[in-house]
N, C-alpha and C. Protein backbone atom coordinates (compact mmCIF):
# COMPACT_ATOMS: atom_id res chain seq x y z
N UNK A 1 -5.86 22.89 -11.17
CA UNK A 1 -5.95 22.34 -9.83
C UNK A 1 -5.01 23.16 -8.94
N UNK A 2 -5.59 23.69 -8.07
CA UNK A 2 -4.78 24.60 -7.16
C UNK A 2 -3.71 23.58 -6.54
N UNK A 3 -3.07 24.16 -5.03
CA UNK A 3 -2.25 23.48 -4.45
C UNK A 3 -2.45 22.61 -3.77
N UNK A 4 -3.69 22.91 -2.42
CA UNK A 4 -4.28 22.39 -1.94
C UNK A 4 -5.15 21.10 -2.33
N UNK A 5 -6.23 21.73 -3.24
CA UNK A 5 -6.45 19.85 -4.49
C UNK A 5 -5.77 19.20 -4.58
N UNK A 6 -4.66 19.70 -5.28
CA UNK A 6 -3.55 18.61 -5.47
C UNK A 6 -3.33 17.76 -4.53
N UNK A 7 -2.50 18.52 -2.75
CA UNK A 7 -2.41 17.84 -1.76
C UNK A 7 -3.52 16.73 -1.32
N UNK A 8 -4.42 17.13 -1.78
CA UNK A 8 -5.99 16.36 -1.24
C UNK A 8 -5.89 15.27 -1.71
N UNK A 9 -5.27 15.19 -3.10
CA UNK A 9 -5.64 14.11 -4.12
C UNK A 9 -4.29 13.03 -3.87
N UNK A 10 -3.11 13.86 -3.60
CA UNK A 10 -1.96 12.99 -3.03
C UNK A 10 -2.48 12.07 -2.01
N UNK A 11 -3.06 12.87 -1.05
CA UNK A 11 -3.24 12.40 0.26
C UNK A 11 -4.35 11.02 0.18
N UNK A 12 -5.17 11.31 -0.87
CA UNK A 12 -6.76 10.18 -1.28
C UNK A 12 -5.54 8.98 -1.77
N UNK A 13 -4.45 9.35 -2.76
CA UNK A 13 -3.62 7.82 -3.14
C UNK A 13 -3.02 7.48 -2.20
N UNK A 14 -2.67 8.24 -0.74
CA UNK A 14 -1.59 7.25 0.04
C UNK A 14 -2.80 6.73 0.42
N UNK A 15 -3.57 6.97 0.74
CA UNK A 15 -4.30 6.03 1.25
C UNK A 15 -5.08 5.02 0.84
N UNK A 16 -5.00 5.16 -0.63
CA UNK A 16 -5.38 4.05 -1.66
C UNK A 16 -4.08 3.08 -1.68
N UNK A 17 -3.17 3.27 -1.88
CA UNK A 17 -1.74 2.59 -1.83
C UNK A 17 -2.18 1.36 -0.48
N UNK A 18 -1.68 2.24 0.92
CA UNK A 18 -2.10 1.56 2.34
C UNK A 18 -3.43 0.59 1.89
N UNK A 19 -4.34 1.13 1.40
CA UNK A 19 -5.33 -0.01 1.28
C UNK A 19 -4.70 -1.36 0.64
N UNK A 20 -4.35 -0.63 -0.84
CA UNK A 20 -3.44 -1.94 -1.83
C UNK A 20 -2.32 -2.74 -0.77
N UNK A 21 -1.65 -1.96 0.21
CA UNK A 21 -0.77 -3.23 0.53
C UNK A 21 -1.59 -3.76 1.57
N UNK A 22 -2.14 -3.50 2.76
CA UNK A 22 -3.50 -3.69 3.43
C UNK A 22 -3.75 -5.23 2.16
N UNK A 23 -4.75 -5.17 1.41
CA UNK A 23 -5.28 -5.99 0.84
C UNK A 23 -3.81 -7.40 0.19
N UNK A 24 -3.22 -7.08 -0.37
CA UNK A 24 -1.82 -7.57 -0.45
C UNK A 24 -1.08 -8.27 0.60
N UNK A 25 -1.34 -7.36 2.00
CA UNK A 25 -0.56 -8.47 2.94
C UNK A 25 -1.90 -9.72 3.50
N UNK A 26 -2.83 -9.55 3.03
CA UNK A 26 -3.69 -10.25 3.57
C UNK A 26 -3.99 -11.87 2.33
N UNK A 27 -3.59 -11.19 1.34
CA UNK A 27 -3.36 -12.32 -0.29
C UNK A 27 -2.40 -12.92 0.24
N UNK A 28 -0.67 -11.83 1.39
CA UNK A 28 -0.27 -13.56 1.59
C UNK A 28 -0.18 -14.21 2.84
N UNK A 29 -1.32 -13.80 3.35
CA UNK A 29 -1.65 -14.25 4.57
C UNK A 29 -2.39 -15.91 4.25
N UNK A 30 -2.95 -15.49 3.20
CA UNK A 30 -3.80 -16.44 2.74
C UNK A 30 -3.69 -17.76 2.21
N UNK A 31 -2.36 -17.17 1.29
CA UNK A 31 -1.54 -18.31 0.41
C UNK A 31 -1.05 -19.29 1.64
N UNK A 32 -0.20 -18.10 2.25
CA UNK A 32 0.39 -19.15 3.52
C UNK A 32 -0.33 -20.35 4.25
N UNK A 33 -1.88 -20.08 4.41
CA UNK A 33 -2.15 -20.58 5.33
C UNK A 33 -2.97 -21.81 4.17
N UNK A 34 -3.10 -21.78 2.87
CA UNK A 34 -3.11 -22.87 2.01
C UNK A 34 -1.95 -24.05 1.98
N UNK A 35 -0.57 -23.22 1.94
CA UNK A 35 0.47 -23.96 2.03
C UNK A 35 0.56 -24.51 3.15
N UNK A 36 -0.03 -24.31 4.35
CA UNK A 36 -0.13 -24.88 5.37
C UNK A 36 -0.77 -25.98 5.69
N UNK A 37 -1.69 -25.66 5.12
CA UNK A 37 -3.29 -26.71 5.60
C UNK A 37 -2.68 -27.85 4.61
N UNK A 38 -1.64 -27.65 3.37
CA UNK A 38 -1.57 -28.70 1.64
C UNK A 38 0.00 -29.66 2.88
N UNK A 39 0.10 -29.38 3.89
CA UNK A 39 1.26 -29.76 4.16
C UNK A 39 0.58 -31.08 4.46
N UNK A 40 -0.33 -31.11 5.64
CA UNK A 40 -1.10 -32.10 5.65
C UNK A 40 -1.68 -33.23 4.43
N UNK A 41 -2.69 -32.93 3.50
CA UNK A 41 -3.05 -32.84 2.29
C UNK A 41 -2.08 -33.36 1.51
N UNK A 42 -0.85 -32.86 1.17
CA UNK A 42 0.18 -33.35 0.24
C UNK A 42 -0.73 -33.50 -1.25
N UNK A 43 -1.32 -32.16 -2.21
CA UNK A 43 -1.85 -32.10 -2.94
C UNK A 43 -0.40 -31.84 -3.81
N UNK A 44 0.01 -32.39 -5.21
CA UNK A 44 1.24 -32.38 -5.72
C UNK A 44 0.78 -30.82 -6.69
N UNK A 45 -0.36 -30.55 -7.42
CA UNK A 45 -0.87 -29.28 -8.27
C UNK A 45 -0.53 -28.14 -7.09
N UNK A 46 -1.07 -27.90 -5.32
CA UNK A 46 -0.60 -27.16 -4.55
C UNK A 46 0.81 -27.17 -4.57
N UNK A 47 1.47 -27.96 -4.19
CA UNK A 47 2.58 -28.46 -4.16
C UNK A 47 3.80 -27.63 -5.09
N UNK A 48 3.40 -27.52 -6.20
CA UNK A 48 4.18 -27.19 -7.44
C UNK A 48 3.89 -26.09 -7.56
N UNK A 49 2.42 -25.19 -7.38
CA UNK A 49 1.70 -23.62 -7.73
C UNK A 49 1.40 -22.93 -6.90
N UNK A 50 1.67 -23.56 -5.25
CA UNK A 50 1.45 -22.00 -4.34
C UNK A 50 3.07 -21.54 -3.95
N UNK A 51 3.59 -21.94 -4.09
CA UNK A 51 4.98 -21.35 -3.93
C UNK A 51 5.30 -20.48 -4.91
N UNK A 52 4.85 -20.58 -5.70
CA UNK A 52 4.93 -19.38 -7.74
C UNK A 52 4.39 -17.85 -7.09
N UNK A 53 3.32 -18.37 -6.87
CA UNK A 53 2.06 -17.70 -6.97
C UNK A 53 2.70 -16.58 -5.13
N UNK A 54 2.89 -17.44 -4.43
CA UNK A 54 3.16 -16.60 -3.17
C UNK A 54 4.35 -15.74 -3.66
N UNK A 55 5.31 -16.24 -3.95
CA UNK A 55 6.49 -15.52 -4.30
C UNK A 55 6.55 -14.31 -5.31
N UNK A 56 5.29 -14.06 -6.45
CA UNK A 56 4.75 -12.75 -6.94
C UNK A 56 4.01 -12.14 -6.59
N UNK A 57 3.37 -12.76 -5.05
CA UNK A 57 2.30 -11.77 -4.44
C UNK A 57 3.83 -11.05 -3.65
N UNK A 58 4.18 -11.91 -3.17
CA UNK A 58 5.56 -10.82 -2.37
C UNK A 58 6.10 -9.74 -3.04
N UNK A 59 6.74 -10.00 -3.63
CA UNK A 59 6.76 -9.29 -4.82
C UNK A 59 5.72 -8.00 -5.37
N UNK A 60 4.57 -7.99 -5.30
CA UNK A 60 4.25 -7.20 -5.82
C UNK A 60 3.85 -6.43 -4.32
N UNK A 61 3.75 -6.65 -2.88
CA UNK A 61 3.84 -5.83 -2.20
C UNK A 61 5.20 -5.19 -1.43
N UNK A 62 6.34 -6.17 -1.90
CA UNK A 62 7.56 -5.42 -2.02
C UNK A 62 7.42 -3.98 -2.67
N UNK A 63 7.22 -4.28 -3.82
CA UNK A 63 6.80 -2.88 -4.88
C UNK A 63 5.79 -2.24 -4.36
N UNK A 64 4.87 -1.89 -4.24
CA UNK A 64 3.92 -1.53 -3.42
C UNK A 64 4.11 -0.34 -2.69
N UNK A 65 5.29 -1.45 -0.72
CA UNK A 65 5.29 -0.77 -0.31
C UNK A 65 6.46 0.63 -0.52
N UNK A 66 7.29 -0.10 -1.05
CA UNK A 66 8.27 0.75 -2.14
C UNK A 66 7.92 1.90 -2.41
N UNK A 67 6.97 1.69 -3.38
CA UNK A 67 6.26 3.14 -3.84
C UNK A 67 5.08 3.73 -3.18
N UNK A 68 4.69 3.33 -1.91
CA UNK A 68 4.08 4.02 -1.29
C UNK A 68 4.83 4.88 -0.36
N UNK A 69 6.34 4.47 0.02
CA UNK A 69 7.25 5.48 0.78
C UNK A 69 7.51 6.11 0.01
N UNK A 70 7.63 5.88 -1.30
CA UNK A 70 8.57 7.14 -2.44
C UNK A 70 7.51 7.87 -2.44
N UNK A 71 6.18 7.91 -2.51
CA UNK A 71 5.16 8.75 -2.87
C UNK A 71 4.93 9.85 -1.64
N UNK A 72 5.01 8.69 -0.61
CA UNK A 72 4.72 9.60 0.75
C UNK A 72 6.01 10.93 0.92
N UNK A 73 6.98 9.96 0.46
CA UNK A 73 8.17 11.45 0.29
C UNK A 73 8.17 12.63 -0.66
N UNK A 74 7.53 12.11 -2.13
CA UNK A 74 7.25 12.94 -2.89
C UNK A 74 6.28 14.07 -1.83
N UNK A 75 4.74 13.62 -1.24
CA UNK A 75 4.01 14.39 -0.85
C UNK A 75 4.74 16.01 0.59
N UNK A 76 5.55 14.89 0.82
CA UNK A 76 6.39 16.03 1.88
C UNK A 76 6.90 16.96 1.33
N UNK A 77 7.80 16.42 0.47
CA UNK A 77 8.56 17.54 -0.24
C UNK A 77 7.47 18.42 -1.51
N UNK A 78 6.56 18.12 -2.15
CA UNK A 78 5.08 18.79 -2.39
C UNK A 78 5.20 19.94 -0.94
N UNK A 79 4.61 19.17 -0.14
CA UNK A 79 4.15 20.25 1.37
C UNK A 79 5.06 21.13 0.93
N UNK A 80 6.78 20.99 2.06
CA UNK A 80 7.22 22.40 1.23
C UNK A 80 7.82 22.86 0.45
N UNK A 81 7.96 22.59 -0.47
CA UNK A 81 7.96 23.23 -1.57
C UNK A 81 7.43 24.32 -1.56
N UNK A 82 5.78 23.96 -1.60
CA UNK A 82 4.68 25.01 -1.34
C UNK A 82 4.47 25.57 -0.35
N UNK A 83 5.08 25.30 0.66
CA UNK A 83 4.94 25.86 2.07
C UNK A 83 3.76 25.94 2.52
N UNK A 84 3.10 24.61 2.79
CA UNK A 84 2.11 24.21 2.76
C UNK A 84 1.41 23.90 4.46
N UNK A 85 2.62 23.90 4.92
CA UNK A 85 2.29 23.06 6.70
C UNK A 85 1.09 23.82 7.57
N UNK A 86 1.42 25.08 7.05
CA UNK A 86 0.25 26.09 8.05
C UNK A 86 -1.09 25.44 7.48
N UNK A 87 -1.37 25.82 6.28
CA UNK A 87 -2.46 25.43 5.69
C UNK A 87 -3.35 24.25 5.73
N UNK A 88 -2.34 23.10 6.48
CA UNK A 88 -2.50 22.00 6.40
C UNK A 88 -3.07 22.12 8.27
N UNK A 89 -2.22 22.65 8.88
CA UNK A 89 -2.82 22.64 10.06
C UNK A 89 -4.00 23.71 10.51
N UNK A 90 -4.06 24.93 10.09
CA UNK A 90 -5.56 25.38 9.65
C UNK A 90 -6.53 24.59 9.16
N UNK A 91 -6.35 24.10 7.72
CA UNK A 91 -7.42 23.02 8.10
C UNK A 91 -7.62 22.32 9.24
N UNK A 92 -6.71 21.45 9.25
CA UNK A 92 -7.52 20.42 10.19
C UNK A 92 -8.29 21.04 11.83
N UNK A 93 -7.63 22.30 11.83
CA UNK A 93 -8.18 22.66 13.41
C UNK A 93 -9.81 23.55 13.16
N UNK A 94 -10.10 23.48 11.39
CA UNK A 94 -11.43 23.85 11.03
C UNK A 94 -12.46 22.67 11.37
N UNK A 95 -13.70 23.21 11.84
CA UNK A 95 -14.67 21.73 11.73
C UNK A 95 -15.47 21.65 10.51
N UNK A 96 -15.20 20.70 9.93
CA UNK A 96 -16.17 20.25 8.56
C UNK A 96 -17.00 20.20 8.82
């Protein structure tokens, strides 16, 4: 895999990552608004299991976004390393 692939393929996971927390902040968008609606409700099974359950969705987009900045830094320092920036802006001023 040349250099460029590589960069390509970095670049396809940040943006798989962004999707994952994307999808993640919206899991606790969701919970929340269960815990909301159960306030009313006073369901004791809600009561006891969306607070678990919210607190490892946090959690796992804590981590997430974590490693989507460490990655995004990895990819910079990738760029130069390789001295990559021209290449990167040649492309893009090519039309696909």
């Amino acid at each position: 895999m040349d250099k460029m692939e590589k960069l390509k393929m970095m670049d396809k996971i940040i943006r798989e990552l962004e999707d994952v927390t994307n999808s993640e902040t919206a899991l606790l968008k969701k919970i929340a608004q269960l815990e909301t609606e159960n306030i009313n409700l006073g369901d004791k099974i809600l009561d006891e299991k969306l607070p678990s359950i919210f607190e490892h969705a946090d959690e796992m987009l804590t981590q997430t976004t974590a490693l989507q900045t460490e990655y995004n830094e990895r990819r910079e320092t990738f760029v130069k390393d390789n001295k990559l920036e021209e290449a990167i802006i040649a492309a893009s001023l090519t039309p696909a």
